[in-house]
PDB file of N, CA and C in Angstrom:
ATOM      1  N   UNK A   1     -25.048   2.019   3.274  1.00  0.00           N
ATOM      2  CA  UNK A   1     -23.724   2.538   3.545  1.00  0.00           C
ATOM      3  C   UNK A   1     -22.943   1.562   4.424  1.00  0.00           C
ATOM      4  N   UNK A   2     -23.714   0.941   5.336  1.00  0.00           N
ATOM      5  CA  UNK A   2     -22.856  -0.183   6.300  1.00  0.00           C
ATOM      6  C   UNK A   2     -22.401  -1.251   5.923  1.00  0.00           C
ATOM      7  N   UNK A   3     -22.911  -2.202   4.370  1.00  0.00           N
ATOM      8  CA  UNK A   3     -22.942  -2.738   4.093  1.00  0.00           C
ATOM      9  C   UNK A   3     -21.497  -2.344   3.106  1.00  0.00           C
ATOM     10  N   UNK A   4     -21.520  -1.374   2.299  1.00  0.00           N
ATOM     11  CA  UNK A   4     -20.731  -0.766   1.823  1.00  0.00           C
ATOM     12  C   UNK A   4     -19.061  -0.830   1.958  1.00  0.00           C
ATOM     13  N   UNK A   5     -19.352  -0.169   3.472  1.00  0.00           N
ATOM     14  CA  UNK A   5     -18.450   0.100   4.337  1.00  0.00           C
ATOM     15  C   UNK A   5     -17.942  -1.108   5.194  1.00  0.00           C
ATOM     16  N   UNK A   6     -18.442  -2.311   5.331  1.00  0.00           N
ATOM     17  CA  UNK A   6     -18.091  -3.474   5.247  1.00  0.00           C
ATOM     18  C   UNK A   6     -17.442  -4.173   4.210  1.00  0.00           C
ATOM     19  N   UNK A   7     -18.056  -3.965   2.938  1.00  0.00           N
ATOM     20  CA  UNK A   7     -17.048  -4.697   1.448  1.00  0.00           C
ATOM     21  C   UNK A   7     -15.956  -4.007   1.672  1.00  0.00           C
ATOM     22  N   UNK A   8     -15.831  -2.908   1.677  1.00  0.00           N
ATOM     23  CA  UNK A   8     -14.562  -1.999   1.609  1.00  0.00           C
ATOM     24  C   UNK A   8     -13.334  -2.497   2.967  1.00  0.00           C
ATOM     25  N   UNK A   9     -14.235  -2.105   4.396  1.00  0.00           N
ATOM     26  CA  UNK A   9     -12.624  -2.331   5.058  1.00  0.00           C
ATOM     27  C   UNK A   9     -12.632  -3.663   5.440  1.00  0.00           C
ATOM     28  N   UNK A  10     -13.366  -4.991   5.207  1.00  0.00           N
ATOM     29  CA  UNK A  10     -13.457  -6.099   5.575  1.00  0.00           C
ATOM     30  C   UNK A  10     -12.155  -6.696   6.235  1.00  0.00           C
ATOM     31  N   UNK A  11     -11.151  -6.573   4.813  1.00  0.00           N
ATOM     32  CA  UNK A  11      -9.977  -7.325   4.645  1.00  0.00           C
ATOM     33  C   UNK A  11      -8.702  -6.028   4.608  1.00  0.00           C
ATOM     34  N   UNK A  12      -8.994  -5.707   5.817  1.00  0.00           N
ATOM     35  CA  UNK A  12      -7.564  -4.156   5.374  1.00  0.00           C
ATOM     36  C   UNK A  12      -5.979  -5.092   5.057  1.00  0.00           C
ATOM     37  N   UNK A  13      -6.294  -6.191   5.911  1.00  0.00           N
ATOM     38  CA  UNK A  13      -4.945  -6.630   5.335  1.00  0.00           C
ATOM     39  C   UNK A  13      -4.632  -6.996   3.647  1.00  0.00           C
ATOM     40  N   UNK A  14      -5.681  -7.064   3.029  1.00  0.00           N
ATOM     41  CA  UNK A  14      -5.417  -7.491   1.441  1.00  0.00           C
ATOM     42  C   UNK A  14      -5.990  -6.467   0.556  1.00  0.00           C
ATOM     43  N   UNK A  15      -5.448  -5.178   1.141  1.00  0.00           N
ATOM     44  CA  UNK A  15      -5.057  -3.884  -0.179  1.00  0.00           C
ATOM     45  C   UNK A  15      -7.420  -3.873  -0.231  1.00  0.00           C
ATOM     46  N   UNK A  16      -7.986  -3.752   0.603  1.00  0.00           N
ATOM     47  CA  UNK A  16      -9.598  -3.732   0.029  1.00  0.00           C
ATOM     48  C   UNK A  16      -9.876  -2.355  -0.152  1.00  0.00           C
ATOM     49  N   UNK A  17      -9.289  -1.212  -0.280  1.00  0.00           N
ATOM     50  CA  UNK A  17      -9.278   0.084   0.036  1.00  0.00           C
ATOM     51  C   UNK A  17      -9.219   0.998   0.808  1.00  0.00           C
ATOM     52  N   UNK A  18      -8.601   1.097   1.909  1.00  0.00           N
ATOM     53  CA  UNK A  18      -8.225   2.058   3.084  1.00  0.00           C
ATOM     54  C   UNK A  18      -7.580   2.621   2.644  1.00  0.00           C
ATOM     55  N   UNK A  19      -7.400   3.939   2.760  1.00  0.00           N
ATOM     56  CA  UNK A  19      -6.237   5.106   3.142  1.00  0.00           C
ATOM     57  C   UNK A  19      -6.553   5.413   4.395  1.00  0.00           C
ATOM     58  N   UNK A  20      -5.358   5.749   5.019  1.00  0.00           N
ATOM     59  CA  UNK A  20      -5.189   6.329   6.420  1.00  0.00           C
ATOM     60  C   UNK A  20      -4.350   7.165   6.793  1.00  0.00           C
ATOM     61  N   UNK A  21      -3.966   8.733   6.872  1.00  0.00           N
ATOM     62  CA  UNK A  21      -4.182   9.787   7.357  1.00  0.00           C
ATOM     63  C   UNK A  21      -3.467  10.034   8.599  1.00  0.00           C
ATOM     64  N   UNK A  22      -2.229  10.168   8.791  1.00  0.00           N
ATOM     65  CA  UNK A  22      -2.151  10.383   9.998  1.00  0.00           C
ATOM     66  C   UNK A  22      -1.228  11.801  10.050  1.00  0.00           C
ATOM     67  N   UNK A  23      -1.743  12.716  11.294  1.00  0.00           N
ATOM     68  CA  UNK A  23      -0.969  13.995  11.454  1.00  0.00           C
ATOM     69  C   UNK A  23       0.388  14.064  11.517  1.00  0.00           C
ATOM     70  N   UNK A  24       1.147  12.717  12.165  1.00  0.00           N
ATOM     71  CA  UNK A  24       2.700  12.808  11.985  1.00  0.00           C
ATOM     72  C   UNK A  24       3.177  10.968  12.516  1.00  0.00           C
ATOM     73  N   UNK A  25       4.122  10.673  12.009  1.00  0.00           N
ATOM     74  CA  UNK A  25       5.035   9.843  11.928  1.00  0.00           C
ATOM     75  C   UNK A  25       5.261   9.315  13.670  1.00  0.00           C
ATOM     76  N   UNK A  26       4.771   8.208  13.933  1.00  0.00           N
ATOM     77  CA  UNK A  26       4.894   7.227  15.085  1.00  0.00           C
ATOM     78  C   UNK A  26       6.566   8.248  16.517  1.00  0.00           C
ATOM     79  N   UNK A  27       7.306   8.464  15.509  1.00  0.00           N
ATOM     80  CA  UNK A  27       8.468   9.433  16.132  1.00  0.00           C
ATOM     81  C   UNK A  27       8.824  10.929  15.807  1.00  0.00           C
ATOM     82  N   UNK A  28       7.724  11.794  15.765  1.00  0.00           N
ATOM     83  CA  UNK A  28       7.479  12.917  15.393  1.00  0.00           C
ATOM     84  C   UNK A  28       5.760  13.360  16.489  1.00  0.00           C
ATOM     85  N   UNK A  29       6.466  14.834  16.066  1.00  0.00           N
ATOM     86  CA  UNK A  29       5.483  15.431  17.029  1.00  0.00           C
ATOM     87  C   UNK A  29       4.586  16.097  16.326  1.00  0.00           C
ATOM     88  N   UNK A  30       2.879  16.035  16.926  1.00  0.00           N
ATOM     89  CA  UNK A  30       1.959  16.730  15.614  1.00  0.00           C
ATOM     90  C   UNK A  30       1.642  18.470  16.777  1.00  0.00           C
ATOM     91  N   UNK A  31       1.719  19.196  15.872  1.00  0.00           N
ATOM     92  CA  UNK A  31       1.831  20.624  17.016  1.00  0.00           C
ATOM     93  C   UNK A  31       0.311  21.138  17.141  1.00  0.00           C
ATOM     94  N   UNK A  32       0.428  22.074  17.986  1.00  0.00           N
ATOM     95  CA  UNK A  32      -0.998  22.647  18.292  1.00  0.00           C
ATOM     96  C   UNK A  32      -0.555  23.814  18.234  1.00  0.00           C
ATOM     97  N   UNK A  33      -1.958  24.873  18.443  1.00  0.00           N
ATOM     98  CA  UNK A  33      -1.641  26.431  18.623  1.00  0.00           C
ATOM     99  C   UNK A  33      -2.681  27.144  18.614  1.00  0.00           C
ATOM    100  N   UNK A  34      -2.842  28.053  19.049  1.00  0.00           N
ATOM    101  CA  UNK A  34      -4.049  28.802  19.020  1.00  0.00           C
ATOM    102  C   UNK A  34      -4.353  29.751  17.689  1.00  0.00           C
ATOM    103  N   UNK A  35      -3.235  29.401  17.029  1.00  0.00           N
ATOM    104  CA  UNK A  35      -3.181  30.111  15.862  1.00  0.00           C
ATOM    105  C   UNK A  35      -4.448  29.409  14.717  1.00  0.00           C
ATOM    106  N   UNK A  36      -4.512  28.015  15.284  1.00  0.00           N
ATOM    107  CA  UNK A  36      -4.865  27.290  14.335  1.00  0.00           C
ATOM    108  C   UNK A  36      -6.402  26.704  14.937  1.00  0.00           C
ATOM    109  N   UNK A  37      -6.654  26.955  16.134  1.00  0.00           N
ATOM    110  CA  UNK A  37      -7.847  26.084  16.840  1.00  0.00           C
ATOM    111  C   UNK A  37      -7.629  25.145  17.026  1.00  0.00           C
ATOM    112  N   UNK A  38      -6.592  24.649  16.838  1.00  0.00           N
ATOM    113  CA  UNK A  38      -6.814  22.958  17.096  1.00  0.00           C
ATOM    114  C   UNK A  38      -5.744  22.291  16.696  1.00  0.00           C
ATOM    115  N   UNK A  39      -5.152  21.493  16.376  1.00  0.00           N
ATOM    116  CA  UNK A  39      -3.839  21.337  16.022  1.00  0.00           C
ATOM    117  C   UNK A  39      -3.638  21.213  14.426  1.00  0.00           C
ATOM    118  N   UNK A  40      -2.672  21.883  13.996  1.00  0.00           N
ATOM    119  CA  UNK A  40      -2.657  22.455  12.780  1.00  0.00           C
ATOM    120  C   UNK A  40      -3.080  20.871  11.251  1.00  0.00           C
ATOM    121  N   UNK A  41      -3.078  19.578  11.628  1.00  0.00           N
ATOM    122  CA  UNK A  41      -3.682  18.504  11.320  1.00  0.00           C
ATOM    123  C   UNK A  41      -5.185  18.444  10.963  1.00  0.00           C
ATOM    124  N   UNK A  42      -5.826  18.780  12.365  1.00  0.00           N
ATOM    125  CA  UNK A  42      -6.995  19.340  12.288  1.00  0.00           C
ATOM    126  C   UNK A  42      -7.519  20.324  11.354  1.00  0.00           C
ATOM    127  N   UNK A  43      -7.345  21.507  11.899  1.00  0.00           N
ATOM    128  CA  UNK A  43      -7.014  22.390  11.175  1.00  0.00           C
ATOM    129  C   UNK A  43      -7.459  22.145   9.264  1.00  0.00           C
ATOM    130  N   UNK A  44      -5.878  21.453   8.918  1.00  0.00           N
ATOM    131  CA  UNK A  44      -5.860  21.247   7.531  1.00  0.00           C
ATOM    132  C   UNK A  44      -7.287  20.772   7.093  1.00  0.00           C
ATOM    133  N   UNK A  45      -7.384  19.754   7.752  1.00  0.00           N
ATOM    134  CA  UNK A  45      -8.772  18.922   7.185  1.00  0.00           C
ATOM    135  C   UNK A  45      -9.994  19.890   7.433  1.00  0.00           C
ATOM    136  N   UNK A  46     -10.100  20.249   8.442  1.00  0.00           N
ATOM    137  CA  UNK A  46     -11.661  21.360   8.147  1.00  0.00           C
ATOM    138  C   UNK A  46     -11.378  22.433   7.327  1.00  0.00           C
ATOM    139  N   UNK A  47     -10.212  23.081   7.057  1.00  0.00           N
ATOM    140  CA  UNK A  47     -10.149  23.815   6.001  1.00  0.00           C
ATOM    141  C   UNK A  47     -10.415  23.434   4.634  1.00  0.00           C
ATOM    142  N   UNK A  48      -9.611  22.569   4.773  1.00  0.00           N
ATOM    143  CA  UNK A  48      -9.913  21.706   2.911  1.00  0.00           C
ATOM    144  C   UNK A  48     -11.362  21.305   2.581  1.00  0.00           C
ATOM    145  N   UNK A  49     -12.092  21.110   3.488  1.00  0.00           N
ATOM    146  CA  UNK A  49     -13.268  20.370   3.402  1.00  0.00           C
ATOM    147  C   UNK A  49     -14.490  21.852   3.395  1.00  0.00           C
ATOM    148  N   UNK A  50     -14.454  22.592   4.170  1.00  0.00           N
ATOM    149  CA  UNK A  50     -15.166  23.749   4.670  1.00  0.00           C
ATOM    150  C   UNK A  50     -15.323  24.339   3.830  1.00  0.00           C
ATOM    151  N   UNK A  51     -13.735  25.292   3.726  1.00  0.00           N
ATOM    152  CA  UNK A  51     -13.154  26.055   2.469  1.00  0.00           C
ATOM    153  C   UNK A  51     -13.611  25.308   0.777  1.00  0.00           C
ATOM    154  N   UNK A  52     -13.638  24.509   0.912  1.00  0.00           N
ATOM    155  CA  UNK A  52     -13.291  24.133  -0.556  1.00  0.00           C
ATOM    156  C   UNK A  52     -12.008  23.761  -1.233  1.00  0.00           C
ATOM    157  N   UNK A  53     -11.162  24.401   0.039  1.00  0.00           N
ATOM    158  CA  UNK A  53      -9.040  24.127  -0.104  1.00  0.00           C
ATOM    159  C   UNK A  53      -9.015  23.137  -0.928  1.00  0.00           C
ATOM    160  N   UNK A  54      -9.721  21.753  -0.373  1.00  0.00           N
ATOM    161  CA  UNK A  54      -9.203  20.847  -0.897  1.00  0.00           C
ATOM    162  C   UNK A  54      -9.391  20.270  -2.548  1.00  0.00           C
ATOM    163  N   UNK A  55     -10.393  20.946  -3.082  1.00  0.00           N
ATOM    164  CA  UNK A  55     -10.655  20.612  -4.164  1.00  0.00           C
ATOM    165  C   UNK A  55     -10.048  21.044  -5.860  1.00  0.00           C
ATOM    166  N   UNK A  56      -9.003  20.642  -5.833  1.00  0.00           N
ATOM    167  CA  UNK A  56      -7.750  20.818  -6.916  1.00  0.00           C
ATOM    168  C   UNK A  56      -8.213  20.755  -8.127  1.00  0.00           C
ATOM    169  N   UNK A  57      -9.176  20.297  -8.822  1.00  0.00           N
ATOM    170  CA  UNK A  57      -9.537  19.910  -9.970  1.00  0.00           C
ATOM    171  C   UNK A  57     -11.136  21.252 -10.002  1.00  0.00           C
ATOM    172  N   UNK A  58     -11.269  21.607  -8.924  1.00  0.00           N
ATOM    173  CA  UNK A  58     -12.707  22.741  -9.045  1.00  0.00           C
ATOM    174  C   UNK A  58     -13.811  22.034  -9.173  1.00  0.00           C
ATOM    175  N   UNK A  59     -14.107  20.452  -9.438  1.00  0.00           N
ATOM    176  CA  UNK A  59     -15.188  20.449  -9.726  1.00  0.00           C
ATOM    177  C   UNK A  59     -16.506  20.033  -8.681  1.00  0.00           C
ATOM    178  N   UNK A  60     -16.429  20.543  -7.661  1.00  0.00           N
ATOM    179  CA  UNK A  60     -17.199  20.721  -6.339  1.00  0.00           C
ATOM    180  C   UNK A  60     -17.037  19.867  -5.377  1.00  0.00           C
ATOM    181  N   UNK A  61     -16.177  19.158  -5.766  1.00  0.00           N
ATOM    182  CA  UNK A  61     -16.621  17.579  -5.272  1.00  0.00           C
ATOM    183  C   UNK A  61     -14.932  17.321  -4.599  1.00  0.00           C
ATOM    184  N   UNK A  62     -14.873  16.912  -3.673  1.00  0.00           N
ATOM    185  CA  UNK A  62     -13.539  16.233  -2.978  1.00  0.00           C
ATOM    186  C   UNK A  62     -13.336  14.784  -2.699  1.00  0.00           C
ATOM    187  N   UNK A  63     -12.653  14.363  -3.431  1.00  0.00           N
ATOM    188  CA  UNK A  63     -12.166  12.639  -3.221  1.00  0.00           C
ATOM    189  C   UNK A  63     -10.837  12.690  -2.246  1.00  0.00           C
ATOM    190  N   UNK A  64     -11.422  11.575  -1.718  1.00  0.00           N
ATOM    191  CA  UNK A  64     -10.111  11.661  -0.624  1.00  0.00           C
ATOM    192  C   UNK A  64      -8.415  11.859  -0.837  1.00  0.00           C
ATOM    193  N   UNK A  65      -8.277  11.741  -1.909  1.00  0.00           N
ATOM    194  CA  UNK A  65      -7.021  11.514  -2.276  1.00  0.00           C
ATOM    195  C   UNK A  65      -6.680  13.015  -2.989  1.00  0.00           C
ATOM    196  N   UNK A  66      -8.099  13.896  -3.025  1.00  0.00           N
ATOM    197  CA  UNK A  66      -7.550  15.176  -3.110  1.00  0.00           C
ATOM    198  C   UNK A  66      -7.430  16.034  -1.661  1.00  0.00           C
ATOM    199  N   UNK A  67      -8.170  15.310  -0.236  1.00  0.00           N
ATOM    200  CA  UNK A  67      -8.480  15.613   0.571  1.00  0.00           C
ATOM    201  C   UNK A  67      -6.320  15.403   1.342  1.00  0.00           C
ATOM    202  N   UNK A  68      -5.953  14.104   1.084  1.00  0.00           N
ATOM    203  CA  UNK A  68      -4.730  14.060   1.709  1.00  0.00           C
ATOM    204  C   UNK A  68      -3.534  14.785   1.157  1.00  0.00           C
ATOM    205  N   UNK A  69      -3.759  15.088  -0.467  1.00  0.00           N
ATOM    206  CA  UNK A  69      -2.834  16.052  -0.949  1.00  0.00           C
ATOM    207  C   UNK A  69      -3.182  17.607  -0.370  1.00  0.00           C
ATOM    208  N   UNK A  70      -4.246  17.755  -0.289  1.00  0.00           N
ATOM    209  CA  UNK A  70      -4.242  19.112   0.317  1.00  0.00           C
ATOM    210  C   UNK A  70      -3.543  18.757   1.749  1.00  0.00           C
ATOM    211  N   UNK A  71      -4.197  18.143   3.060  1.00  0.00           N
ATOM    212  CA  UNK A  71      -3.366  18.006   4.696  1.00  0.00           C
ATOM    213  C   UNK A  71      -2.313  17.833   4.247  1.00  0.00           C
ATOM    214  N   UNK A  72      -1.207  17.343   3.382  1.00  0.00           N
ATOM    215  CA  UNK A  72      -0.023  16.606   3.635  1.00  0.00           C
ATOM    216  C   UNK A  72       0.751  18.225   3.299  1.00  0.00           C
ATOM    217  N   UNK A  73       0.134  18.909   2.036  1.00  0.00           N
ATOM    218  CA  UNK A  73       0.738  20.043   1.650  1.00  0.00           C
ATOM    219  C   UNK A  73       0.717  20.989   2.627  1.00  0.00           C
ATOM    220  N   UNK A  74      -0.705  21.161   3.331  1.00  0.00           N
ATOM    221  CA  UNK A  74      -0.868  22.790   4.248  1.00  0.00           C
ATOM    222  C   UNK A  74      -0.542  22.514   5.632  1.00  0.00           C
ATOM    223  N   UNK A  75      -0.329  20.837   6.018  1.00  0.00           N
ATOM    224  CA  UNK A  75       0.589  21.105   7.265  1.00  0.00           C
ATOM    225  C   UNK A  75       1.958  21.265   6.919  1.00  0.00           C
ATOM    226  N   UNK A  76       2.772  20.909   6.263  1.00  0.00           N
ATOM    227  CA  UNK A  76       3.927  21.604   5.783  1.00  0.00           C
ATOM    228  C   UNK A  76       3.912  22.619   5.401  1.00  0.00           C
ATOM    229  N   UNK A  77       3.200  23.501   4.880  1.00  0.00           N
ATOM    230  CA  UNK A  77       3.122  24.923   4.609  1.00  0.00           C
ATOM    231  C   UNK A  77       2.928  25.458   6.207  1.00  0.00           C
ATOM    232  N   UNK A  78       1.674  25.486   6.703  1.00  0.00           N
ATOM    233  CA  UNK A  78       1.999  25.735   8.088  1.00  0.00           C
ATOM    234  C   UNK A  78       2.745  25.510   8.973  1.00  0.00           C
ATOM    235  N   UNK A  79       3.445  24.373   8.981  1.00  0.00           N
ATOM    236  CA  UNK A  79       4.550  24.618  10.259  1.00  0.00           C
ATOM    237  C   UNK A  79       5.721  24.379   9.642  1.00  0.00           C
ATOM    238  N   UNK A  80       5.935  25.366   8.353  1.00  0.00           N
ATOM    239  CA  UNK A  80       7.479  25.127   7.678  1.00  0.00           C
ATOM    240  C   UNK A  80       8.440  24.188   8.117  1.00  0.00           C
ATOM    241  N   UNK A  81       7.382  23.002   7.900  1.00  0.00           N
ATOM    242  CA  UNK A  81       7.897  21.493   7.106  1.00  0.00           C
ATOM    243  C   UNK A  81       8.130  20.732   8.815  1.00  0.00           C
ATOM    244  N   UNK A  82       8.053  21.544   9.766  1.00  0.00           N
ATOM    245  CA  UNK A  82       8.396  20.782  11.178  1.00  0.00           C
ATOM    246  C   UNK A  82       7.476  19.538  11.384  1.00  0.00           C
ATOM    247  N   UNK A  83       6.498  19.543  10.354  1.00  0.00           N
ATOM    248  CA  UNK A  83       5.562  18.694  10.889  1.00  0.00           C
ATOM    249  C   UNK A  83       5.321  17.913   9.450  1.00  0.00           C
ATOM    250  N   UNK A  84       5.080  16.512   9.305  1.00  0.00           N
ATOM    251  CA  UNK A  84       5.071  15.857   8.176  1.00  0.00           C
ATOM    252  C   UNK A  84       3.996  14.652   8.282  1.00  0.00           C
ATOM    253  N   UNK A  85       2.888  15.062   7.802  1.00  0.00           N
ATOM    254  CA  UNK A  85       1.768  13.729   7.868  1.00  0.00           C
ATOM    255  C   UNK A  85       2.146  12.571   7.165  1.00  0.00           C
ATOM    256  N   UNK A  86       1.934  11.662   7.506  1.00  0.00           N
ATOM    257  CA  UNK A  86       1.991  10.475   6.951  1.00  0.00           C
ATOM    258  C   UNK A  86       0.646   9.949   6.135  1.00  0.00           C
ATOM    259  N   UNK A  87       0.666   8.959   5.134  1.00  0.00           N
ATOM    260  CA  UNK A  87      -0.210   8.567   4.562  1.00  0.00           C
ATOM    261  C   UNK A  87       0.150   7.217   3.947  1.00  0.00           C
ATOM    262  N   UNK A  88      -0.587   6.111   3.893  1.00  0.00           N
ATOM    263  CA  UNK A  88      -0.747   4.896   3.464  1.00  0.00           C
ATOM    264  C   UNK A  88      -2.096   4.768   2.399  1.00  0.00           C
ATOM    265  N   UNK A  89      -2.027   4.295   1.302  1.00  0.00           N
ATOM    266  CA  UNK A  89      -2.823   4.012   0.584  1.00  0.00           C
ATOM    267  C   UNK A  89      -2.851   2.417   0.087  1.00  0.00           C
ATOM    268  N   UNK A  90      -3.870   1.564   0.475  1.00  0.00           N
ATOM    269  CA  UNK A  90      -3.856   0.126   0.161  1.00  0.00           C
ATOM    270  C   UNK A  90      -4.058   0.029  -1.205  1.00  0.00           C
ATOM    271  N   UNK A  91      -5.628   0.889  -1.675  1.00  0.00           N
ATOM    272  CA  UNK A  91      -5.752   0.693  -2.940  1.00  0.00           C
ATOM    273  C   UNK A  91      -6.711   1.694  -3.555  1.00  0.00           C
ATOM    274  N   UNK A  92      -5.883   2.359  -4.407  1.00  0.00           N
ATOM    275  CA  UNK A  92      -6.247   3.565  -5.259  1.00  0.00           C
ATOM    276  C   UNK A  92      -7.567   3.875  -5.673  1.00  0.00           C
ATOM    277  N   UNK A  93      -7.666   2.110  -6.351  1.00  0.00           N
ATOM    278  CA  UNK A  93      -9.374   2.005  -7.249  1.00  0.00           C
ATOM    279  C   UNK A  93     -10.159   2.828  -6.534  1.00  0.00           C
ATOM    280  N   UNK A  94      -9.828   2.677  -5.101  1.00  0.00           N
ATOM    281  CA  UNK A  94     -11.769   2.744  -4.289  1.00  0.00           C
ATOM    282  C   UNK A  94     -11.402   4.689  -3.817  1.00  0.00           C
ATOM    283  N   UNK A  95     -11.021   5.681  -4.839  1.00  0.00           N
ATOM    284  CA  UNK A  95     -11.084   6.928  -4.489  1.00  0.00           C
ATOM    285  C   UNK A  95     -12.355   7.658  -4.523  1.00  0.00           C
ATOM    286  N   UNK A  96     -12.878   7.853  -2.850  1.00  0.00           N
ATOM    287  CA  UNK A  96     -14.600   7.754  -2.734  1.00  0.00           C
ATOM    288  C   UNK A  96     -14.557   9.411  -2.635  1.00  0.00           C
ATOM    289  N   UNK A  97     -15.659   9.823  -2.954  1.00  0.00           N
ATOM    290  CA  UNK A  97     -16.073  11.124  -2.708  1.00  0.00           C
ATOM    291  C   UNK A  97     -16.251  11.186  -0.953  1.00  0.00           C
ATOM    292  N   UNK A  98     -16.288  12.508  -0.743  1.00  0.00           N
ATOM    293  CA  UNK A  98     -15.937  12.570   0.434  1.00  0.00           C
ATOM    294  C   UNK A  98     -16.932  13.697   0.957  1.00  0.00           C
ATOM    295  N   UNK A  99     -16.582  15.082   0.319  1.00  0.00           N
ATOM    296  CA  UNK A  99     -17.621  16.322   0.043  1.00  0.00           C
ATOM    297  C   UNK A  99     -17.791  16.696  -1.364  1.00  0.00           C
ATOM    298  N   UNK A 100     -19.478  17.075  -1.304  1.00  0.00           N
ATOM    299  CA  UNK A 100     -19.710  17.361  -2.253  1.00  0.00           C
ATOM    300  C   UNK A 100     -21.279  16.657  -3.266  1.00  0.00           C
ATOM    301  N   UNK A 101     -20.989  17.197  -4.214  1.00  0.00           N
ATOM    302  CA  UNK A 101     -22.458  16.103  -4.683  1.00  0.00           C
ATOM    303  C   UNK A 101     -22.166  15.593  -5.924  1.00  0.00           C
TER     304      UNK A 101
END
Protein backbone atom coordinates (compact mmCIF):
# COMPACT_ATOMS: atom_id res chain seq x y z
CA UNK A 1 0.00 0.00 0.00
CA UNK A 2 3.00 2.50 0.70
CA UNK A 3 4.51 1.84 -2.24
CA UNK A 4 1.24 2.36 -3.96
CA UNK A 5 0.53 5.37 -2.30
CA UNK A 6 3.83 6.71 -3.32
CA UNK A 7 3.24 6.06 -7.35
CA UNK A 8 0.07 7.83 -6.85
CA UNK A 9 0.84 11.18 -4.85
CA UNK A 10 4.60 11.34 -5.87
CA UNK A 11 4.12 14.14 -8.40
CA UNK A 12 0.76 16.03 -7.19
CA UNK A 13 1.98 18.71 -9.27
CA UNK A 14 1.57 16.64 -12.68
CA UNK A 15 -2.25 15.58 -12.48
CA UNK A 16 -0.71 11.71 -10.66
CA UNK A 17 -4.15 11.34 -9.01
CA UNK A 18 -5.21 13.33 -5.98
CA UNK A 19 -8.55 14.57 -5.23
CA UNK A 20 -8.87 16.79 -2.35
CA UNK A 21 -11.92 17.51 -0.35
CA UNK A 22 -12.27 20.40 1.38
CA UNK A 23 -15.34 21.49 3.82
CA UNK A 24 -15.42 25.12 2.43
CA UNK A 25 -13.68 27.63 0.22
CA UNK A 26 -10.27 29.43 1.65
CA UNK A 27 -13.10 32.64 2.27
CA UNK A 28 -16.04 30.84 3.61
CA UNK A 29 -16.98 29.44 6.80
CA UNK A 30 -17.34 25.50 7.46
CA UNK A 31 -20.22 25.37 10.44
CA UNK A 32 -20.55 23.16 13.39
CA UNK A 33 -23.51 22.11 15.62
CA UNK A 34 -24.60 19.80 17.87
CA UNK A 35 -27.12 18.86 15.58
CA UNK A 36 -24.58 17.17 13.63
CA UNK A 37 -21.63 15.95 16.16
CA UNK A 38 -19.18 17.50 14.57
CA UNK A 39 -19.18 19.86 11.92
CA UNK A 40 -21.67 19.19 9.37
CA UNK A 41 -18.36 18.30 6.72
CA UNK A 42 -17.59 15.73 9.05
CA UNK A 43 -20.62 14.67 9.54
CA UNK A 44 -21.27 14.18 5.64
CA UNK A 45 -18.33 11.88 5.30
CA UNK A 46 -19.11 9.40 8.21
CA UNK A 47 -22.51 9.30 7.05
CA UNK A 48 -21.80 8.43 3.48
CA UNK A 49 -19.29 5.97 4.43
CA UNK A 50 -21.13 4.33 7.68
CA UNK A 51 -24.60 4.67 6.23
CA UNK A 52 -23.90 3.47 2.93
CA UNK A 53 -25.24 7.37 1.82
CA UNK A 54 -22.60 7.42 -0.28
CA UNK A 55 -22.99 4.68 -2.55
CA UNK A 56 -25.13 5.89 -5.72
CA UNK A 57 -24.74 3.08 -8.01
CA UNK A 58 -25.77 0.27 -4.86
CA UNK A 59 -23.13 -1.81 -5.60
CA UNK A 60 -21.51 -2.03 -2.01
CA UNK A 61 -18.61 -0.50 -2.78
CA UNK A 62 -17.75 3.48 -2.59
CA UNK A 63 -15.18 5.17 -4.92
CA UNK A 64 -14.17 8.33 -3.95
CA UNK A 65 -15.70 10.27 -6.45
CA UNK A 66 -18.98 8.80 -5.26
CA UNK A 67 -17.79 9.63 -1.73
CA UNK A 68 -17.37 13.68 -2.82
CA UNK A 69 -20.68 13.75 -4.73
CA UNK A 70 -22.42 12.59 -1.81
CA UNK A 71 -20.28 15.58 0.96
CA UNK A 72 -20.60 18.23 -1.71
CA UNK A 73 -24.54 17.38 -2.02
CA UNK A 74 -25.49 16.72 1.92
CA UNK A 75 -23.51 19.68 3.11
CA UNK A 76 -25.62 21.81 0.97
CA UNK A 77 -28.63 19.99 1.81
CA UNK A 78 -27.76 20.50 5.42
CA UNK A 79 -26.95 23.91 5.80
CA UNK A 80 -29.31 25.17 2.90
CA UNK A 81 -26.48 25.89 0.62
CA UNK A 82 -24.66 28.34 3.45
CA UNK A 83 -21.93 26.10 3.24
CA UNK A 84 -20.20 24.89 -0.11
CA UNK A 85 -17.29 22.25 -0.19
CA UNK A 86 -14.84 22.57 -2.51
CA UNK A 87 -13.21 19.87 -4.57
CA UNK A 88 -10.19 19.52 -6.97
CA UNK A 89 -9.67 16.53 -9.01
CA UNK A 90 -6.06 16.10 -10.78
CA UNK A 91 -6.93 12.91 -12.39
CA UNK A 92 -10.05 10.92 -12.80
CA UNK A 93 -8.26 7.54 -14.06
CA UNK A 94 -7.06 6.71 -10.47
CA UNK A 95 -11.01 6.50 -8.95
CA UNK A 96 -9.90 4.12 -5.91
CA UNK A 97 -12.31 2.27 -3.83
CA UNK A 98 -12.55 3.61 -0.65
CA UNK A 99 -15.36 1.32 1.34
CA UNK A 100 -16.31 -1.74 0.66
CA UNK A 101 -15.07 -5.04 -0.95
Amino acid sequence: VFVLMQELFSEVNKGSGTLVISAAAGNSYALESAKWNNGVFTYAILNGLKNGKADFNGDGQILVSELRKYVVEEVVLQTNGKQQPTSRQVNSDNDFLIWGE
